[in-house]
N, C-alpha and C. Protein backbone atom coordinates (compact mmCIF):
# COMPACT_ATOMS: atom_id res chain seq x y z
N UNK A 1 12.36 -7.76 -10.84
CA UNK A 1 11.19 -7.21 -10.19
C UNK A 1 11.51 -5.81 -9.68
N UNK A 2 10.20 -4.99 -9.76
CA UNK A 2 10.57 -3.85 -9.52
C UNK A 2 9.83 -2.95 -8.04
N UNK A 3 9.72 -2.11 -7.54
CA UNK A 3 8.74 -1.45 -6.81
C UNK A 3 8.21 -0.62 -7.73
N UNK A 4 6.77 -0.44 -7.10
CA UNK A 4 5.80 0.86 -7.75
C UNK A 4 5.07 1.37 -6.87
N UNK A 5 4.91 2.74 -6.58
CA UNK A 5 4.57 3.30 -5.44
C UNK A 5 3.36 4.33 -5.71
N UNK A 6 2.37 3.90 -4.90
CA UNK A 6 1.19 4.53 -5.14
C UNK A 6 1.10 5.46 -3.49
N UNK A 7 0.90 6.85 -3.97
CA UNK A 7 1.21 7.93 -2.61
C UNK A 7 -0.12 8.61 -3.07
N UNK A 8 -0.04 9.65 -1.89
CA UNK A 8 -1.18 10.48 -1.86
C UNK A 8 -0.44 12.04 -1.88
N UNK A 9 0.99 11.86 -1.61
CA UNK A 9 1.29 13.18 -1.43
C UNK A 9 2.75 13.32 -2.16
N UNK A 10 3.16 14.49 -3.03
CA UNK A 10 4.41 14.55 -3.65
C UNK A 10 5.39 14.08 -2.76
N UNK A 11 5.65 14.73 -1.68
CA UNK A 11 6.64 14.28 -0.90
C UNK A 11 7.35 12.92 -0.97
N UNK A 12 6.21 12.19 -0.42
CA UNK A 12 6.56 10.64 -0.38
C UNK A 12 7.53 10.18 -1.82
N UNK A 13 6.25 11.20 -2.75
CA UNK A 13 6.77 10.05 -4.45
C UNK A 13 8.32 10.92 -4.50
N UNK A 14 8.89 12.01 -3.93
CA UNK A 14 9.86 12.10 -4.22
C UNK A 14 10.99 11.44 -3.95
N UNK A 15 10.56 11.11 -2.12
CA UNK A 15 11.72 10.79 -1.89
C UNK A 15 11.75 8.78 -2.07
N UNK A 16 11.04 8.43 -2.88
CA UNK A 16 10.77 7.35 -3.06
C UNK A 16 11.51 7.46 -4.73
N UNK A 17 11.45 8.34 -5.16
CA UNK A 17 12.30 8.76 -6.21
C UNK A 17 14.12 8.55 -5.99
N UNK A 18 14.11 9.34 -4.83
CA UNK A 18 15.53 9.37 -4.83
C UNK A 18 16.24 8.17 -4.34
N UNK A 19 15.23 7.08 -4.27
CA UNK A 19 15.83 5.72 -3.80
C UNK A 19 15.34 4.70 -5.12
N UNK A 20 15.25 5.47 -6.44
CA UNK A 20 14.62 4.07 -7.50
C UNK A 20 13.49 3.80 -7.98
N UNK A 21 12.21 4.68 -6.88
CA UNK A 21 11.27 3.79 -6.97
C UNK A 21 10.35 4.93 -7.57
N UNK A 22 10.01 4.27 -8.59
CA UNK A 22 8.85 5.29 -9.73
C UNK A 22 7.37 5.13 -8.86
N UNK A 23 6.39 5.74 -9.12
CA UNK A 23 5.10 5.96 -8.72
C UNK A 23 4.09 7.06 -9.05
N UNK A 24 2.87 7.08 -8.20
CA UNK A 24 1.83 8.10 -9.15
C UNK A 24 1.61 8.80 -7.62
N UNK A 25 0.98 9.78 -7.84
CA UNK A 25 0.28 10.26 -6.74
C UNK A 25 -1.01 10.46 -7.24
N UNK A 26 -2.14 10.06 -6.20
CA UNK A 26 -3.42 10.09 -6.54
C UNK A 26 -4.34 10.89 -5.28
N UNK A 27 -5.38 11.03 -5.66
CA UNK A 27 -6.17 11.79 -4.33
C UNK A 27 -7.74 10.89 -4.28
N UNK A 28 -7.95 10.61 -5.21
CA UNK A 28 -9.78 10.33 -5.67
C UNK A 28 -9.58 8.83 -5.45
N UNK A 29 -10.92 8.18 -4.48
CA UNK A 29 -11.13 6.86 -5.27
C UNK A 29 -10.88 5.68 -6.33
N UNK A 30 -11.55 6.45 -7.19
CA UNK A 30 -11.26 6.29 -9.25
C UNK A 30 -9.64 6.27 -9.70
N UNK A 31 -8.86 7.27 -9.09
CA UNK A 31 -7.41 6.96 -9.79
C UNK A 31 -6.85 6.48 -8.37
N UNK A 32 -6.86 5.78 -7.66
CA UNK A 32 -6.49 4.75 -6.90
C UNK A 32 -6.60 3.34 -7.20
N UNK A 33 -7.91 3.52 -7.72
CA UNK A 33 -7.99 2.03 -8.24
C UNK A 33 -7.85 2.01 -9.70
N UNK A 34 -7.36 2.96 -10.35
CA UNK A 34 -7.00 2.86 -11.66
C UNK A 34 -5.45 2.69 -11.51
N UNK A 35 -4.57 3.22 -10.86
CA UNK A 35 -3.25 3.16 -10.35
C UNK A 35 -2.87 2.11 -9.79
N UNK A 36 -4.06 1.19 -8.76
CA UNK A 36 -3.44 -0.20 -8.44
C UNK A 36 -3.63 -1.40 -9.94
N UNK A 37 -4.76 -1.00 -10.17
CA UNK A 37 -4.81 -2.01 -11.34
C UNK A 37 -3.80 -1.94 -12.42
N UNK A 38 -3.56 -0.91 -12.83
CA UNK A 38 -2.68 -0.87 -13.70
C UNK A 38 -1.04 -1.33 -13.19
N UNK A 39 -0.68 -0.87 -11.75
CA UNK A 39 0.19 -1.44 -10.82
C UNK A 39 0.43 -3.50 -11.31
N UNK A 40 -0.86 -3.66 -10.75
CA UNK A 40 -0.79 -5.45 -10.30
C UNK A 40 -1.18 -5.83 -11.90
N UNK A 41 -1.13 -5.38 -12.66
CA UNK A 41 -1.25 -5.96 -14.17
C UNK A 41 0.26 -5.94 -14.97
N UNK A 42 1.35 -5.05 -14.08
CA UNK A 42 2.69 -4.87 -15.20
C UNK A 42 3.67 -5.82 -14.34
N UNK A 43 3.83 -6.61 -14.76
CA UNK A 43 4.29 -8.05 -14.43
C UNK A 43 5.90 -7.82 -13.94
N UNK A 44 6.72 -6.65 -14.33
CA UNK A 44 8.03 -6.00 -13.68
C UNK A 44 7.38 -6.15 -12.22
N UNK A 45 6.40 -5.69 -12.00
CA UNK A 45 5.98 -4.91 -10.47
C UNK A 45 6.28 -6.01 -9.60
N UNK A 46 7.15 -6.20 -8.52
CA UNK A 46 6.98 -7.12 -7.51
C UNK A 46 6.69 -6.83 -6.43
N UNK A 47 6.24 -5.49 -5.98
CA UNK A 47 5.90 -5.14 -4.55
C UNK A 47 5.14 -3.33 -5.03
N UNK A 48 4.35 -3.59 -5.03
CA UNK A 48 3.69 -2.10 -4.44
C UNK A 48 3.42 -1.42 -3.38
N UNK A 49 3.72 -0.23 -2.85
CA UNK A 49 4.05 0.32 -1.75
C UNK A 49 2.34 1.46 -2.07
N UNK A 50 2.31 1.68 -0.92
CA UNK A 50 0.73 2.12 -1.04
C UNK A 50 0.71 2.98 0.36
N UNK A 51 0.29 4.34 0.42
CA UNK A 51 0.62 5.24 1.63
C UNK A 51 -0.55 4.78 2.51
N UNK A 52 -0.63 4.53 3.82
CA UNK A 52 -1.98 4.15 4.70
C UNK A 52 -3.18 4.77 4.37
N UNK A 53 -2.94 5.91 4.26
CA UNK A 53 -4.39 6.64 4.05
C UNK A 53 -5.06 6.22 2.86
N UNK A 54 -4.21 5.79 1.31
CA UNK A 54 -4.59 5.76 0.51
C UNK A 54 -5.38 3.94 0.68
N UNK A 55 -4.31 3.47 1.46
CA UNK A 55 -5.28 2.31 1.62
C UNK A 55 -6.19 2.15 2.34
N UNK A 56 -6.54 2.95 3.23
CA UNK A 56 -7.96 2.69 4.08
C UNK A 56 -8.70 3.44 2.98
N UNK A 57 -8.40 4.31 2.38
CA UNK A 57 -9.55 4.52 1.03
C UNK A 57 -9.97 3.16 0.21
N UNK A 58 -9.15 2.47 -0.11
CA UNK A 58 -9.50 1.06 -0.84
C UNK A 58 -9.12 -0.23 -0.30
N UNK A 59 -9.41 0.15 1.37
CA UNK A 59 -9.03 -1.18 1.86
C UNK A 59 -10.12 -2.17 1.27
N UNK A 60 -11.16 -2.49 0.77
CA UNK A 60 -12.01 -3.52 0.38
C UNK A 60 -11.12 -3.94 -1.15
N UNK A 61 -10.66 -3.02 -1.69
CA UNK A 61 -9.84 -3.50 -3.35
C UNK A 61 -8.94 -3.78 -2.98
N UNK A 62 -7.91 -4.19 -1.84
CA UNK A 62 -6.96 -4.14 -1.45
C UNK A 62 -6.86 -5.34 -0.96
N UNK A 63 -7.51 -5.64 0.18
CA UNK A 63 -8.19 -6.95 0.43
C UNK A 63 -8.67 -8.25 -0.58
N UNK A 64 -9.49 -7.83 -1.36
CA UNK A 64 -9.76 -8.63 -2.18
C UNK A 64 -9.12 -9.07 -2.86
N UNK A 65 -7.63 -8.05 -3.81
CA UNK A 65 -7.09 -8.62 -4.30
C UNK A 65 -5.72 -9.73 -3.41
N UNK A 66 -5.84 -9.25 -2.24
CA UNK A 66 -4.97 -10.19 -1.35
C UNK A 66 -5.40 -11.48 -1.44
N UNK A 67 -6.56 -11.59 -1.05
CA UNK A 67 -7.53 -12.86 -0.91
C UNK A 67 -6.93 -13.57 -2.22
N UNK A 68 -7.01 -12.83 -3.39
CA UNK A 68 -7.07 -13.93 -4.42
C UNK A 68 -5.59 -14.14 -5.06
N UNK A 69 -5.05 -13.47 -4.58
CA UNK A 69 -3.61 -13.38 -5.48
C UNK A 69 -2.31 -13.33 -4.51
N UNK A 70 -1.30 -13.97 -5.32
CA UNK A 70 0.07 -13.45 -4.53
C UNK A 70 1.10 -12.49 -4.13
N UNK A 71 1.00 -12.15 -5.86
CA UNK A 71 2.09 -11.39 -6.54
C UNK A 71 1.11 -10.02 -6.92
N UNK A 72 1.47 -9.15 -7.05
CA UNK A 72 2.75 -8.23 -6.13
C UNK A 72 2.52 -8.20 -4.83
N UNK A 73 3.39 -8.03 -3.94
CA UNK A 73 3.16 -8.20 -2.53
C UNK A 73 2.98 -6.51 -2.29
N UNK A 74 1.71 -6.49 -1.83
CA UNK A 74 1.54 -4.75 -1.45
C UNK A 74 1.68 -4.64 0.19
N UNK A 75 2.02 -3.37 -0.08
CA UNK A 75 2.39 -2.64 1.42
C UNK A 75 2.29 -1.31 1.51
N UNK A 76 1.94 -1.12 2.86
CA UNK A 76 1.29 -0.59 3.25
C UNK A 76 2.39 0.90 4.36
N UNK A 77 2.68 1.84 3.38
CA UNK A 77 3.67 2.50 4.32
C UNK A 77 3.10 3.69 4.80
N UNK A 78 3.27 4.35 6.13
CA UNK A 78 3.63 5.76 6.54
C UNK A 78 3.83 6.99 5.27
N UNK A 79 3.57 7.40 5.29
CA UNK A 79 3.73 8.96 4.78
C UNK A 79 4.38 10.04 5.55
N UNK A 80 4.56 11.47 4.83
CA UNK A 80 5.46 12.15 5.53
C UNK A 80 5.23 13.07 7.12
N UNK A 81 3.97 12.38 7.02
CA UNK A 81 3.16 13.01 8.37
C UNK A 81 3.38 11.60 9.53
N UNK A 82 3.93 10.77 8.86
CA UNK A 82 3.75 9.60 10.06
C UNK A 82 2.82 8.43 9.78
N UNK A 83 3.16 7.43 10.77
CA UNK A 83 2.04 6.30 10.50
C UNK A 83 0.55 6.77 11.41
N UNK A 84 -0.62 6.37 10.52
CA UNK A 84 -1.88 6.94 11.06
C UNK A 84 -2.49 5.75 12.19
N UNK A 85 -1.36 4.62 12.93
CA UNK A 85 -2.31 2.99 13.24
C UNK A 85 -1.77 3.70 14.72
N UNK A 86 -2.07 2.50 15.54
CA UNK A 86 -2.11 2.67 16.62
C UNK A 86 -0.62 2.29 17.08
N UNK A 87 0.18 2.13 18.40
CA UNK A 87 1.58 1.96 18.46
C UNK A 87 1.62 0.75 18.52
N UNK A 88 0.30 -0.25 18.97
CA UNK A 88 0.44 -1.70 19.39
C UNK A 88 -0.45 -2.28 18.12
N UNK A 89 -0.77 -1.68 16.77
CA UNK A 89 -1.22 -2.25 15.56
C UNK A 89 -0.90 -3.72 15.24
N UNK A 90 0.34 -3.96 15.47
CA UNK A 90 0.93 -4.91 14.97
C UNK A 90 0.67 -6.38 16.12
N UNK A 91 0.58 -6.43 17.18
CA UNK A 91 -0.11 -7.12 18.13
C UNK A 91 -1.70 -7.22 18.18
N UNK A 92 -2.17 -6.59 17.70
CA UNK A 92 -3.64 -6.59 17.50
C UNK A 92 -4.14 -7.65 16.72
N UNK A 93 -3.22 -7.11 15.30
CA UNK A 93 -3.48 -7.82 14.15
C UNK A 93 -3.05 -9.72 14.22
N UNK A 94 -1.78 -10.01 15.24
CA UNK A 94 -1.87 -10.93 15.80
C UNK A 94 -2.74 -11.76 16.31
N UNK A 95 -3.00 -10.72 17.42
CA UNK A 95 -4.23 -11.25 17.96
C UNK A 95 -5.43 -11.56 17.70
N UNK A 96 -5.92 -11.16 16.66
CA UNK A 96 -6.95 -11.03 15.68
C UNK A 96 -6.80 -12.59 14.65
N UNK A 97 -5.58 -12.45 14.17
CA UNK A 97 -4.89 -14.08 13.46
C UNK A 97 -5.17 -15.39 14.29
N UNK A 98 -4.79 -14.90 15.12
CA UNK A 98 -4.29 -16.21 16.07
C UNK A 98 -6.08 -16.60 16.76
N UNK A 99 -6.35 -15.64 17.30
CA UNK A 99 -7.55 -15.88 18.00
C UNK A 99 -7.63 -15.70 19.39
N UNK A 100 -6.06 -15.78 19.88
CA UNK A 100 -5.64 -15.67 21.05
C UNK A 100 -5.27 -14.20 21.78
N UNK A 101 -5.29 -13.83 22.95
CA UNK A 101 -4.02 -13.07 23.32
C UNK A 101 -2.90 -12.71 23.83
N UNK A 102 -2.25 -12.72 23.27
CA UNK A 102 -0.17 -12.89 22.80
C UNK A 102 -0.03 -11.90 24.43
């Protein structure tokens, strides 16, 4: 299994380069979701890495394919400007799971 990395900005795909990991850079809608599909269809792929911004562009295609599928496990990384969530994101989203607050 491999990584495949879908960015929005050279930077990222480089230095995602210098650790192995091949990828596209995209800007539009249309080759985002032409880049994940083609991503979650090449059966090497075991994890796709996906820059935040590019996924709040297709968080509904992103989602959906979560809902229905396992494999590739996508994620969701920072770019070279930083993560765009809040500092307590990750407790939210808890809280949001659970129903409760942690």
């Amino acid at each position: 299994m491999r990584f495949f990395l879908i960015s929005d900005n050279i930077d990222t795909r480089a230095g995602m380069r210098l650790a192995g990991i091949e990828g596209v850079v995209v800007h539009q809608r249309g080759e985002i979701e032409e880049a994940f599909r083609t991503a979650v269809q090449d059966e090497s792929v075991g994890i796709i890495l996906i820059t935040e911004l590019l996924a709040q562009q297709a968080d509904d295609l992103i989602r959906e394919y979560r809902l229905s599928h396992t494999k590739p496990l996508i994620v969701e990384i920072p770019d070279r400007h930083g993560t765009r969530r809040p500092a307590d994101h990750i407790m939210r989203y808890v809280n949001e799971a659970v129903g409760l607050k942690v």
